[in-house]
Structure formats: C-alpha cells, structure tokens
C-alpha atoms as a PDB file:
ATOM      1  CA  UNK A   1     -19.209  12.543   6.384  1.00  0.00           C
ATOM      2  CA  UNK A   2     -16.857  10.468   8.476  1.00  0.00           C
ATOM      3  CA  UNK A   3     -15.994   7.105   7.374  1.00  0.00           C
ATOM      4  CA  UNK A   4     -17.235   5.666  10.423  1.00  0.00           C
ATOM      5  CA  UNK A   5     -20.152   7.488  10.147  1.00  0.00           C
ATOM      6  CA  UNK A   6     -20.483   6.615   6.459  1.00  0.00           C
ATOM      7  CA  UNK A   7     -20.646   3.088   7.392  1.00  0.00           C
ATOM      8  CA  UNK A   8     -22.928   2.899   9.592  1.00  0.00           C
ATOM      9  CA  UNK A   9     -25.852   3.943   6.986  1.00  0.00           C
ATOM     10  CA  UNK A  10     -23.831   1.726   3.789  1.00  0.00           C
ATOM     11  CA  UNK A  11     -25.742  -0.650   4.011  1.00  0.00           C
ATOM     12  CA  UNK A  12     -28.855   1.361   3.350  1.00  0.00           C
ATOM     13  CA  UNK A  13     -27.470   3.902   1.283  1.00  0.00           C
ATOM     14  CA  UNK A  14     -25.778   1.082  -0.855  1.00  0.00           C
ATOM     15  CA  UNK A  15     -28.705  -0.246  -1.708  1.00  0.00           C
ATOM     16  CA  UNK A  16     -29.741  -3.174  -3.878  1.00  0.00           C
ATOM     17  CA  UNK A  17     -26.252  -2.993  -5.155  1.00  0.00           C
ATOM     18  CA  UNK A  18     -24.498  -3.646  -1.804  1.00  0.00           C
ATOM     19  CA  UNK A  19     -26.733  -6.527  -1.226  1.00  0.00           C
ATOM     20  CA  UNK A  20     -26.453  -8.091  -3.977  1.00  0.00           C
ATOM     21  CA  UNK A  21     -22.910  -8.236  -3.514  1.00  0.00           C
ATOM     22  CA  UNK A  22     -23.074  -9.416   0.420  1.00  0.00           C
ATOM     23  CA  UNK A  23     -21.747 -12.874   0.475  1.00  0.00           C
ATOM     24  CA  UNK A  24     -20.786 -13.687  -2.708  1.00  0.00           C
ATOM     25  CA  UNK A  25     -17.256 -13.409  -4.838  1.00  0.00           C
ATOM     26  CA  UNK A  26     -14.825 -10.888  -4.771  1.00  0.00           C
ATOM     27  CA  UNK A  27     -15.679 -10.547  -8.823  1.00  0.00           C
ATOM     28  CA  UNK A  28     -14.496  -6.698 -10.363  1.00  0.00           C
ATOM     29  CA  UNK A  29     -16.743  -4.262  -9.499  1.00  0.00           C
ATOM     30  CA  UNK A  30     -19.470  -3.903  -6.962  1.00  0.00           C
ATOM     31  CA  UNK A  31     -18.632  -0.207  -6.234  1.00  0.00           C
ATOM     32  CA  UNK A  32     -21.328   2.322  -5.616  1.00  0.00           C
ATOM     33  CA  UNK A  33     -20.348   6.121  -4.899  1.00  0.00           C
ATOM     34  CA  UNK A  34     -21.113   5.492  -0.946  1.00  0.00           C
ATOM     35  CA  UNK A  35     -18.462   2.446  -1.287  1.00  0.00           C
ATOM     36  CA  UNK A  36     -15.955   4.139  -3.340  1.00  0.00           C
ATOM     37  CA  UNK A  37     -16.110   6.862  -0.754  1.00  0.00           C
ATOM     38  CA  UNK A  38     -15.416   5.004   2.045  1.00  0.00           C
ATOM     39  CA  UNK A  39     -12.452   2.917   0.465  1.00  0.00           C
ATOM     40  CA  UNK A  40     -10.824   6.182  -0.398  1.00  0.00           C
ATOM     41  CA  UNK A  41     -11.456   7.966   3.179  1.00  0.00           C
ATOM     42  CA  UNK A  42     -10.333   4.746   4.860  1.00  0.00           C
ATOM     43  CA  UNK A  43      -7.311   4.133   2.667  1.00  0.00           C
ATOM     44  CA  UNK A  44      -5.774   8.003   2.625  1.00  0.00           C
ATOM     45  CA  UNK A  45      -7.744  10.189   4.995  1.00  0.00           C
ATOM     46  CA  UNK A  46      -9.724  13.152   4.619  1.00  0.00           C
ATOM     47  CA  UNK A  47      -6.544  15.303   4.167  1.00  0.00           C
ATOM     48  CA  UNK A  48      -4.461  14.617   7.651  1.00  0.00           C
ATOM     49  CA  UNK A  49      -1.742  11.858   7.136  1.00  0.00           C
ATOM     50  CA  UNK A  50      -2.250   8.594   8.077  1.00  0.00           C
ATOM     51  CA  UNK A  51       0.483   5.364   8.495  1.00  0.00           C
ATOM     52  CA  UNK A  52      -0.516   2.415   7.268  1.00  0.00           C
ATOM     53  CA  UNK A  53       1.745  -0.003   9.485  1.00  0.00           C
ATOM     54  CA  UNK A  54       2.817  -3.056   8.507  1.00  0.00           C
ATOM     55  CA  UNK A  55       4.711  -6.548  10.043  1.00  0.00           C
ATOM     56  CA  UNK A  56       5.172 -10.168   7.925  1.00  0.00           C
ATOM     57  CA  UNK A  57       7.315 -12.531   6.988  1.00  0.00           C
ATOM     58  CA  UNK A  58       9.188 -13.250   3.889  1.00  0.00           C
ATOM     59  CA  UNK A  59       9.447 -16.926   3.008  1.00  0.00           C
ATOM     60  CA  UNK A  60      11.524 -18.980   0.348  1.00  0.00           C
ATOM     61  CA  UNK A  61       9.386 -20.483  -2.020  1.00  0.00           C
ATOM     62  CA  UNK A  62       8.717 -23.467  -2.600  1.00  0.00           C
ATOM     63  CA  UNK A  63      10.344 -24.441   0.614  1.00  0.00           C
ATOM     64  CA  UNK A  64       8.489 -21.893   2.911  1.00  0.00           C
ATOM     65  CA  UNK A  65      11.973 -21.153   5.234  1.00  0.00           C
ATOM     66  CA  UNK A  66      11.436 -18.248   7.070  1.00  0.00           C
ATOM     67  CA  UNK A  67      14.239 -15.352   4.891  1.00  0.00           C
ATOM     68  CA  UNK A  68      12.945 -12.169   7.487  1.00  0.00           C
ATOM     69  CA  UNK A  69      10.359 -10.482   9.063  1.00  0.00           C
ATOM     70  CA  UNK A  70       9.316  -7.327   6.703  1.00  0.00           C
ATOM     71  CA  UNK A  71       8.353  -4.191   8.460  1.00  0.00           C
ATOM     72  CA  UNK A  72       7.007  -0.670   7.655  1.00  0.00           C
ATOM     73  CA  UNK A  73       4.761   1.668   6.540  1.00  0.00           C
ATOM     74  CA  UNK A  74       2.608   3.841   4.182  1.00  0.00           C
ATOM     75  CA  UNK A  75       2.558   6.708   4.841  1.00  0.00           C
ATOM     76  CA  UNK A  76      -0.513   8.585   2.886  1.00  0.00           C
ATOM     77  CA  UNK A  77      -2.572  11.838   2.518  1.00  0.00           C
ATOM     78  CA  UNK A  78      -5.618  12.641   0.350  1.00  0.00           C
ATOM     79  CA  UNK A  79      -5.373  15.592  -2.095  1.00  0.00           C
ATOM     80  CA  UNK A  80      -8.938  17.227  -1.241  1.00  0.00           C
ATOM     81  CA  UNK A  81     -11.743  16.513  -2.970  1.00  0.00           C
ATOM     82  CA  UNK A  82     -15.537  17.427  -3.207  1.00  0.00           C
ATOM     83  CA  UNK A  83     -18.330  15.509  -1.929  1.00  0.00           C
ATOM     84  CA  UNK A  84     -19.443  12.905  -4.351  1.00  0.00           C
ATOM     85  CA  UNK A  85     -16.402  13.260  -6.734  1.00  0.00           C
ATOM     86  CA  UNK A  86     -15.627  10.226  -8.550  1.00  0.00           C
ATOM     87  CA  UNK A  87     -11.944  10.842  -8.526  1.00  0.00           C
ATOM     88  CA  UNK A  88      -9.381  10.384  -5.714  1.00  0.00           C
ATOM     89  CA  UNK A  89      -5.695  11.040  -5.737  1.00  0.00           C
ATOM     90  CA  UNK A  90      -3.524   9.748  -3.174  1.00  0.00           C
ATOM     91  CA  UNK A  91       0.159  10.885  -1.887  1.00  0.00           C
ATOM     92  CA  UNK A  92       2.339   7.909  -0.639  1.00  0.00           C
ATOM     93  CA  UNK A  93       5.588   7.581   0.813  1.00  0.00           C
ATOM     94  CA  UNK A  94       6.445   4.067   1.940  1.00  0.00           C
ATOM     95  CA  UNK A  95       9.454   2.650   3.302  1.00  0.00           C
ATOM     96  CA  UNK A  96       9.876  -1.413   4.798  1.00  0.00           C
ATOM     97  CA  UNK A  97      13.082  -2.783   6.386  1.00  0.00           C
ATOM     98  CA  UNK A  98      13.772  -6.507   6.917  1.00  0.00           C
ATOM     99  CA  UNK A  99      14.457  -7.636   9.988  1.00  0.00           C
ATOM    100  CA  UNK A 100      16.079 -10.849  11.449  1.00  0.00           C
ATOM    101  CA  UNK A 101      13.513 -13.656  12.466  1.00  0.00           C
ATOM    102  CA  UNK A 102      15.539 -14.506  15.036  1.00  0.00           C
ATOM    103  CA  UNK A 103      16.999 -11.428  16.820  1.00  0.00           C
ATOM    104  CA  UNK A 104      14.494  -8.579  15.185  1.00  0.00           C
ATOM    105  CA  UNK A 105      17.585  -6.202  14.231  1.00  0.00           C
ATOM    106  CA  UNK A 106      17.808  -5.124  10.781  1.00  0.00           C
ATOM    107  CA  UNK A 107      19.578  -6.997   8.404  1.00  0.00           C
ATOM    108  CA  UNK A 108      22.197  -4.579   6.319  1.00  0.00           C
ATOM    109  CA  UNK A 109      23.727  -7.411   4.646  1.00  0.00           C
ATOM    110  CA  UNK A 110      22.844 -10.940   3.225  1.00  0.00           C
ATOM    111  CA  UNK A 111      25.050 -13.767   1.904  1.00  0.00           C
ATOM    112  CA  UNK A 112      27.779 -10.575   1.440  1.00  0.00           C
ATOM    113  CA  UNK A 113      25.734  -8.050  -0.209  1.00  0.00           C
ATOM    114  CA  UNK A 114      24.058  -4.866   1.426  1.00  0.00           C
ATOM    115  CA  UNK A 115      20.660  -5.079   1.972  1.00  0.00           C
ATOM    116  CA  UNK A 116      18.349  -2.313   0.337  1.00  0.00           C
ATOM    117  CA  UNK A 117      15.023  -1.380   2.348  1.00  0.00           C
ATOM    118  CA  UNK A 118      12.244  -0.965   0.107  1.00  0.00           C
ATOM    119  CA  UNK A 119      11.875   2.604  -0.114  1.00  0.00           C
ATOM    120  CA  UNK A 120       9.509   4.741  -2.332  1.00  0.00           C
ATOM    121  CA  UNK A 121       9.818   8.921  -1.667  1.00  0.00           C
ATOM    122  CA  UNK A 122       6.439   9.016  -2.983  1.00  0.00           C
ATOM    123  CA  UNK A 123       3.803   7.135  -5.197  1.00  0.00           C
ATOM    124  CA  UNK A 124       1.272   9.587  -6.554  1.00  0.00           C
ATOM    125  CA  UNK A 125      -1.779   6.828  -7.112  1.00  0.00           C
ATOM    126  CA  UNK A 126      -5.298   7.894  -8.769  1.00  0.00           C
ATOM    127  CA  UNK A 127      -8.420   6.197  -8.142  1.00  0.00           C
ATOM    128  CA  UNK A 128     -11.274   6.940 -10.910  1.00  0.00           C
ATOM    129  CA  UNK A 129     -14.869   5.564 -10.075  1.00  0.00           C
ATOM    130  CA  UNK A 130     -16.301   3.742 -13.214  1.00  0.00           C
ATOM    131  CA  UNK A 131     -19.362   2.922 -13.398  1.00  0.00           C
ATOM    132  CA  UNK A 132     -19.215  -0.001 -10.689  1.00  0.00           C
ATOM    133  CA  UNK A 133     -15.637  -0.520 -11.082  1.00  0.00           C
ATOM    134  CA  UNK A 134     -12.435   1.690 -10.036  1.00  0.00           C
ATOM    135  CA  UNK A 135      -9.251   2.175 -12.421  1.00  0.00           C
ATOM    136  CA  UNK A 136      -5.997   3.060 -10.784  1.00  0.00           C
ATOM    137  CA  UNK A 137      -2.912   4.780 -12.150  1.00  0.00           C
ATOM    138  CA  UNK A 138       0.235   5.576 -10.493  1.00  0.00           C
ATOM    139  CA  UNK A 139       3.169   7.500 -10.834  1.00  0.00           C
ATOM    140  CA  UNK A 140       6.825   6.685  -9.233  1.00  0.00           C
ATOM    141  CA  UNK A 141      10.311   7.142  -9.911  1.00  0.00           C
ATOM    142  CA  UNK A 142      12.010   9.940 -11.017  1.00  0.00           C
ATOM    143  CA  UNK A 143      13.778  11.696 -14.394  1.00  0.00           C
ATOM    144  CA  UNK A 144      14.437   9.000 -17.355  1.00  0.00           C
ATOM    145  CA  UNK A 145      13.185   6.316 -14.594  1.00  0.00           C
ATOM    146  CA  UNK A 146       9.717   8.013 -14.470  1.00  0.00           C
ATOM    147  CA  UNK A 147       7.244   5.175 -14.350  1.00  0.00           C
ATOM    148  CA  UNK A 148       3.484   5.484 -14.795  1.00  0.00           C
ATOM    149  CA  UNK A 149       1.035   2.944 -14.729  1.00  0.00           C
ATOM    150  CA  UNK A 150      -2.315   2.039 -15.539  1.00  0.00           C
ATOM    151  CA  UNK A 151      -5.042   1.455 -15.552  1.00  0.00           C
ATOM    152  CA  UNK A 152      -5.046  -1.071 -13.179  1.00  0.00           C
ATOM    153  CA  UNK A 153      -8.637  -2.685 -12.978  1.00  0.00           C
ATOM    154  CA  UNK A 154      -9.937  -5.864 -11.152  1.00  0.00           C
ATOM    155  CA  UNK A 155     -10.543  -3.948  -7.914  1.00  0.00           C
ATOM    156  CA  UNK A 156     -13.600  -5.612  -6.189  1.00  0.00           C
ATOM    157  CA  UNK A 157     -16.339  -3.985  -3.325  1.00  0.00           C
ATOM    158  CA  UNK A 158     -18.323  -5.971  -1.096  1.00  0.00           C
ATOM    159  CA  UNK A 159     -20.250  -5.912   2.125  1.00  0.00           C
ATOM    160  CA  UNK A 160     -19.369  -8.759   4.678  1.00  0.00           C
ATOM    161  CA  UNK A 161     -22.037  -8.393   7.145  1.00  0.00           C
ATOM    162  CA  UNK A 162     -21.688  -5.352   7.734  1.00  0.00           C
ATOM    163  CA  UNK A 163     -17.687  -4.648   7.266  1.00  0.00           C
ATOM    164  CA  UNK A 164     -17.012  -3.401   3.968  1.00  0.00           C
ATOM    165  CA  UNK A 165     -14.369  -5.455   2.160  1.00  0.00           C
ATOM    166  CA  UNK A 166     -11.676  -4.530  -0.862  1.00  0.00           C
ATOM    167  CA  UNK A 167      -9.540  -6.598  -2.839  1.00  0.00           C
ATOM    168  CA  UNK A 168      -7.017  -5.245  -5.482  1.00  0.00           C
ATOM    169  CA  UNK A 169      -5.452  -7.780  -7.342  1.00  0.00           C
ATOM    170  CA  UNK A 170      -2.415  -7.128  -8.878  1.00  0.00           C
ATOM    171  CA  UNK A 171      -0.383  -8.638 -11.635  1.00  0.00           C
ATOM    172  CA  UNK A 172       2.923  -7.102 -12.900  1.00  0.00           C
ATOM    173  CA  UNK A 173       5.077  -8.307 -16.155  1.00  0.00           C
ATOM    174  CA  UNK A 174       7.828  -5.422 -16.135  1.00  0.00           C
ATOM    175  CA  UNK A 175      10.323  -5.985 -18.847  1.00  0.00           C
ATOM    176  CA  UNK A 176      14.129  -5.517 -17.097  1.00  0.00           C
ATOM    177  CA  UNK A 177      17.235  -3.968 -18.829  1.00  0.00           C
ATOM    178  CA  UNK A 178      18.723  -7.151 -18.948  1.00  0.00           C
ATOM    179  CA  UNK A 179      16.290  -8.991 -21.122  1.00  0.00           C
ATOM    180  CA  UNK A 180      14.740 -10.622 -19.006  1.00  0.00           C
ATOM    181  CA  UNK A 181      11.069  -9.538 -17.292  1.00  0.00           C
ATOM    182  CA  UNK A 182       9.950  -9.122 -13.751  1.00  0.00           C
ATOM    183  CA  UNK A 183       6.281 -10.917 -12.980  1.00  0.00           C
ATOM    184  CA  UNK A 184       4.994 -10.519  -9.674  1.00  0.00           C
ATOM    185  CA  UNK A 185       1.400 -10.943  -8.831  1.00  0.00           C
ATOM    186  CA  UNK A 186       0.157  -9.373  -5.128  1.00  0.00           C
ATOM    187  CA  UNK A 187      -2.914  -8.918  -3.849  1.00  0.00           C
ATOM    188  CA  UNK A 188      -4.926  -6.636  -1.128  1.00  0.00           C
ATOM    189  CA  UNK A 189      -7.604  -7.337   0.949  1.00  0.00           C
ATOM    190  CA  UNK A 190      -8.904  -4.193   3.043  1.00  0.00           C
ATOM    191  CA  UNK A 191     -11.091  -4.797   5.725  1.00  0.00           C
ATOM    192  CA  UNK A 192     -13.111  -1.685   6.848  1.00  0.00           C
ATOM    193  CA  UNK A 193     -15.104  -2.243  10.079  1.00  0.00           C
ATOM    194  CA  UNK A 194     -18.259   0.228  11.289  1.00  0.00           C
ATOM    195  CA  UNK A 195     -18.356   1.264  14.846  1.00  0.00           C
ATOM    196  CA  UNK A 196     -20.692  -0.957  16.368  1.00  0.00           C
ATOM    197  CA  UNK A 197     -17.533  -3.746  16.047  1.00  0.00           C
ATOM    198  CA  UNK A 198     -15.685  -1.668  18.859  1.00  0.00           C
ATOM    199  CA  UNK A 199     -12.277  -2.324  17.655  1.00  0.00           C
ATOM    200  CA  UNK A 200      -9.955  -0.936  18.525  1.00  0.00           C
ATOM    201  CA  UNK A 201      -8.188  -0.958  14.259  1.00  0.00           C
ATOM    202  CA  UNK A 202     -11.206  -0.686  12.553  1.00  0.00           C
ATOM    203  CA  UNK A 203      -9.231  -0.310   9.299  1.00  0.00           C
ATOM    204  CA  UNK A 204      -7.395  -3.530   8.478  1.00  0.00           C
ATOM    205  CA  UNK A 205      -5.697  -4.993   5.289  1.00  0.00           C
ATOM    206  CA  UNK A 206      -3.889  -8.307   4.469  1.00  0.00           C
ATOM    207  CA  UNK A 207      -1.377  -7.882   1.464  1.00  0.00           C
ATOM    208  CA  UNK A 208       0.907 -10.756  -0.251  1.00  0.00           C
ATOM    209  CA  UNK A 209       3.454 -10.542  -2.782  1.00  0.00           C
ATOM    210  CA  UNK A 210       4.380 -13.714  -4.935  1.00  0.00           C
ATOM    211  CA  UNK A 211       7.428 -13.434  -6.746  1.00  0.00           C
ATOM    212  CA  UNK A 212      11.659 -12.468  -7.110  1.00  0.00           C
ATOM    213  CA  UNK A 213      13.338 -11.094  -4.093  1.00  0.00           C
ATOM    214  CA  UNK A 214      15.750  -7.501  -4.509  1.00  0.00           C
ATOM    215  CA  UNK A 215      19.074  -8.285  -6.126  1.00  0.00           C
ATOM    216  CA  UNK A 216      20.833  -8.094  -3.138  1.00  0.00           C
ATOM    217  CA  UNK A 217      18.749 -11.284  -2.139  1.00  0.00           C
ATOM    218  CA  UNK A 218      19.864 -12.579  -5.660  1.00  0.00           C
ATOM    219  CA  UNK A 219      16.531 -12.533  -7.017  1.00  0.00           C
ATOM    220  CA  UNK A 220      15.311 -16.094  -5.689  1.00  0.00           C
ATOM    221  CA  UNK A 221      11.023 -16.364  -5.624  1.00  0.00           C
ATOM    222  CA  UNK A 222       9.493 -15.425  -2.331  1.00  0.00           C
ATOM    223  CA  UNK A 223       6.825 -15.056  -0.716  1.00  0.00           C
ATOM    224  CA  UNK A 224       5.853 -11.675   1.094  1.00  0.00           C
ATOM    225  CA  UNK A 225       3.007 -11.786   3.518  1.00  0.00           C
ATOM    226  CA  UNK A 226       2.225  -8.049   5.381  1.00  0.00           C
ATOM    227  CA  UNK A 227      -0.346  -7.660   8.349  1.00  0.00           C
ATOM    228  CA  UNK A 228      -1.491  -3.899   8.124  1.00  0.00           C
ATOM    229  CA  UNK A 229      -3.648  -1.714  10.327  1.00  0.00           C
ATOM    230  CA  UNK A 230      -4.278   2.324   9.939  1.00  0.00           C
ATOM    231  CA  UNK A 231      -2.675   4.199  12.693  1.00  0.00           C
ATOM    232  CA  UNK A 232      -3.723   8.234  12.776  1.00  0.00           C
ATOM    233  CA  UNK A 233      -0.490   9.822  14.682  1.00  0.00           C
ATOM    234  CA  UNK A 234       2.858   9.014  14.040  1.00  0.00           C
ATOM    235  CA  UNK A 235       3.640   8.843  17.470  1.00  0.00           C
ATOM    236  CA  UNK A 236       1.905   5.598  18.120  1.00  0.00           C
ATOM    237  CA  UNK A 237       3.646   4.480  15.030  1.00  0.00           C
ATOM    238  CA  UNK A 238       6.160   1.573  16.985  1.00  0.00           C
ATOM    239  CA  UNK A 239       9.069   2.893  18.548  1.00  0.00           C
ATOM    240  CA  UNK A 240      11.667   0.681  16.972  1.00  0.00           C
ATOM    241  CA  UNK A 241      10.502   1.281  13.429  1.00  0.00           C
ATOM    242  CA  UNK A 242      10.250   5.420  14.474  1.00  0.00           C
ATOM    243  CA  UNK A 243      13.579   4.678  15.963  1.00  0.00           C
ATOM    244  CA  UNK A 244      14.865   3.329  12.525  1.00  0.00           C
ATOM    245  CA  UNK A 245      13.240   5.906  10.098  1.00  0.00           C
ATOM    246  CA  UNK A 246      14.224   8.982  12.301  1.00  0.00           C
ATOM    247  CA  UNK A 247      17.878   7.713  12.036  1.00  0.00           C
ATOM    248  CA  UNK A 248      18.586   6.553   8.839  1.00  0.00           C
ATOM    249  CA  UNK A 249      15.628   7.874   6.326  1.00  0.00           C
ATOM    250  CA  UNK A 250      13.758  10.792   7.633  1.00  0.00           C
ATOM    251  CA  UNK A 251      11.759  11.640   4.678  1.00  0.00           C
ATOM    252  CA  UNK A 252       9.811   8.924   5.368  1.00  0.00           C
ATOM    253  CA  UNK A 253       8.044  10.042   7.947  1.00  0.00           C
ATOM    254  CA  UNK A 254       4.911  11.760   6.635  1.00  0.00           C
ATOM    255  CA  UNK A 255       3.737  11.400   3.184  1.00  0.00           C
ATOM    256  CA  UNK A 256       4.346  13.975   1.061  1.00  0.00           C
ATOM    257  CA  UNK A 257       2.895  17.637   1.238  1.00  0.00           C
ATOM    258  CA  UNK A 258       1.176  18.370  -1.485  1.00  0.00           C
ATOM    259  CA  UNK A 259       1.158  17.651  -5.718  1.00  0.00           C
ATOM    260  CA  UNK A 260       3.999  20.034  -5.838  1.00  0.00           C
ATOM    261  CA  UNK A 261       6.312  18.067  -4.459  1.00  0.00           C
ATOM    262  CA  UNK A 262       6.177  15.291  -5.705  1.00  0.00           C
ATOM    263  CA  UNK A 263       6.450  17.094  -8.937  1.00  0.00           C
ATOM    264  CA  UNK A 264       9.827  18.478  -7.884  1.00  0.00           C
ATOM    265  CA  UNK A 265      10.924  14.841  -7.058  1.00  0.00           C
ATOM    266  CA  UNK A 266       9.756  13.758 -10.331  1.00  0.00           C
ATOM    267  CA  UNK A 267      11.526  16.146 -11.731  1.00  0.00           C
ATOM    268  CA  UNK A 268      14.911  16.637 -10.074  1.00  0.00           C
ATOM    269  CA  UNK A 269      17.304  13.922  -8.590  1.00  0.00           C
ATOM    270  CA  UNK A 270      16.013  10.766  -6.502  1.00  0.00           C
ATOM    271  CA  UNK A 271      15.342  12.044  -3.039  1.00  0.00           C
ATOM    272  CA  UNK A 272      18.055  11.154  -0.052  1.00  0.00           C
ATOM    273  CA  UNK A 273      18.126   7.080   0.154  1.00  0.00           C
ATOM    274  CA  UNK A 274      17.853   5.174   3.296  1.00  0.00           C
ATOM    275  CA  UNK A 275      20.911   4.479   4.450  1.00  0.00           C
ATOM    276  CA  UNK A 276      23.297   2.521   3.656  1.00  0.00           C
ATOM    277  CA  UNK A 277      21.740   1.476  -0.067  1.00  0.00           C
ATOM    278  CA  UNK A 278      19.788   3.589  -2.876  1.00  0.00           C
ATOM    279  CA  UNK A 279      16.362   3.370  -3.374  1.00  0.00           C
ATOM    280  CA  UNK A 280      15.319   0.119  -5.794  1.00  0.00           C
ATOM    281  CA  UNK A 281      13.618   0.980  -9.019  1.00  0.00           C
ATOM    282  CA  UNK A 282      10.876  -1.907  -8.622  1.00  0.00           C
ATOM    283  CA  UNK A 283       9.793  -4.248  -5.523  1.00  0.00           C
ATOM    284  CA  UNK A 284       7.532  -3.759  -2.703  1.00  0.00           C
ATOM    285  CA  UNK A 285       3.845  -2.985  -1.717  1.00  0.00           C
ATOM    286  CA  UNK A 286       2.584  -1.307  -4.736  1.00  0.00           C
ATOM    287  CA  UNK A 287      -0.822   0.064  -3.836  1.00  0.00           C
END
C-alpha cells in the first residue's frame, strides 16, 4: 500500500489507539503498525530514492544575528522490507552548504578559516517498532572513527486531524578528544498529509539544532533552523544546490545503493570530501 493510500484509511485502521492520541501531547509512543508504516514509507520510500530538501537559517545565540542560510539535502532509500515488518533500515547520504544571507553564494571561508559543508557519505539508520514506541540506531563514520548509536527512543506518533505527525527528539552528549564534550539537543517534527489536503508537498518536516557551530566557525552556540519537504526526482531538486553538488561533491547525489556499500565505506577510507574541506566527524541533521 501507498502511503497516500495508507492514510487515507489511518484513521480507521489506527483505531482506538490513533484517537486517543489525536490532540493531545507529543508524549513517546503512540505508534501502531499502520503508523509506523507510514512514517517509514514517507521518510525513505518504498525502495526508489527520495531527497529530502532543505533551506534555514543559522543564528548566533543568544543574540539571534543571522551567521547563514543552511541548505541541502537527504538523500535516502529504503532497504526492502515485507508487509507488516516491524523493522526498517534506511540508507542516507546528506550533504548542507552555508550560504551568505546576503548574496546566497557559498561561503568557503569565515573569519580566515575554510568553511566545511556538512557532509555525511552515508548514515545507515534502523528503525525497530516496539510495542507503541520506535528505537533507532545508526551507523556513520568510517575505520577507527566508526560510530554507532543507539537506541535512540522518545520518538512520538500522533494524528492531527487527519495529518499524521512525528517528532524525534534528540539529545547528544559526545565526549571530544580534547576533554571536553559536545551536547547538542535537535528535534524533528514530520508532518505527513493524506490526499484529500491537495498539496502540492504532502510530506513536510521542521528540524532545529541547538548547540556549537563546526570548528571552522570556532565552535560558538547556534541555532540551526531547516524547512524540509520530500522531493521524488532529483531533477526538481533546485538548480543551484544541483549546480553545487554536481561540481564539487558528486557522491551526494543519490543515497547509497545498497547495504554493501556502505559496508565498503565503513570499511575502507572516508569517501571523496566536498571540496575544498574533509568531511566533519560530528555536526549536522542527524536523523
């Protein structure tokens, strides 16, 4: 079943469950199988790619000054599954670039130090059905760097009218070779709309990211704020961000084939870096 077909019996097939959930908090939980399906379809496909695209801003905190406007995408496929499985894995590839506020080009260096996009050549991310909750792990980085996380829990379901609605909190305390730790928290709010809306990007998600900038911003708190929509070709991806990945980082511009290769770049070297800067260990959209 389609997702758009899914949701347009949820409600129903959700049951008691769904409306119990229908205007209240976005507690942990609420998840039936119908709901957990339809997050998954709507958040990596059936098994075609998909680009989640994204545009923000990045403001100094407290102050709220206006550092850059963030771009980019997700790019993401869904390993196949069978009907009614309670586990999904996901292949990511995500890359954002920061852009002036002022003139939109993108900004290579800051206060004398080269700017690094936010790069990832893949995130392999599992999402496990529990009862009526959903535990996440993922995998990124490469070699000694390896990281794997999880289980990340707190992931809420509920039905807004009739527009199911996600929220992944996230909250990150990553101890750093220097002694000191990294604490972010970020937070994503998917908004997945049935057909009888008629809009034109039924899949929608808001995402902010509290917390330190890249070294080459010299660490200083931010705040990250990302508008994102699904798109389903990559040619009505936006030409200037197309533009910029075709040039400068061309892996990035389908997820990654299959669970094979990611385990080669899990394995091997990190993959080719955007230009002009290598790919950070930590920092950007997690999920």
């Amino acid at each position: 079943m389609t997702v758009r077909a899914r949701l347009v019996s949820l409600l129903a097939a959700a049951g008691a469950a769904a409306a119990a959930v229908t205007g209240g908090t976005a507690l942990a939980g609420g998840f039936t199988q119908p709901l957990f399906d339809t997050f998954v379809d709507a958040r990596a496909g059936t098994g075609e790619p998909v680009w989640w695209y994204s545009i923000g801003t990045v403001r100094a905190f407290p102050s709220g000054e206006t550092l850059f406007v963030m771009e980019g995408w997700d790019a993401a496929r869904l390993v196949p599954r069978a009907p009614g499985s309670t586990e999904a894995v996901q292949l990511s590839r995500k890359i954002y670039v920061m852009r002036d506020p002022n003139t939109g080009a993108v900004v290579e260096t800051y206060e004398g130090r080269p700017v690094t996009p936010i790069a990832y050549p893949y995130q392999l991310i599992t999402y496990r059905l529990n009862g009526a909750e959903v535990d996440t792990f993922v995998e990124q980085g490469s070699g000694a760097r390896l990281q794997r996380l999880g289980p990340i829990t707190g992931m809420s379901a509920q039905m807004v009218g009739d527009t199911a609605a996600f929220t992944a909190p996230l909250y990150l305390d990553i101890p750093l070779p220097n002694g000191n730790r990294m604490q972010v928290f970020e937070n994503y709010d998917f908004f997945i709309h049935p057909p009888a809306a008629g809009l034109a990007e039924p899949h929608q998600l808001s995402w902010m990211r509290t917390g330190p900038l890249p070294p080459w911003a010299g660490g200083r708190p931010a705040v990250m704020h990302l508008t994102t929509w699904r798109v389903e070709r990559y040619q009505d991806l936006p030409a200037s961000m197309r533009a910029y990945v075709e040039d400068k980082a061309p892996l990035w511009r389908t997820p990654p084939a299959d669970l094979a290769e990611i385990r080669q770049l899990q394995a091997g070297p990190p993959a080719p870096a955007p230009v002009p800067a290598p790919v950070p260990a930590t920092g950007g959209p997690a999920q």
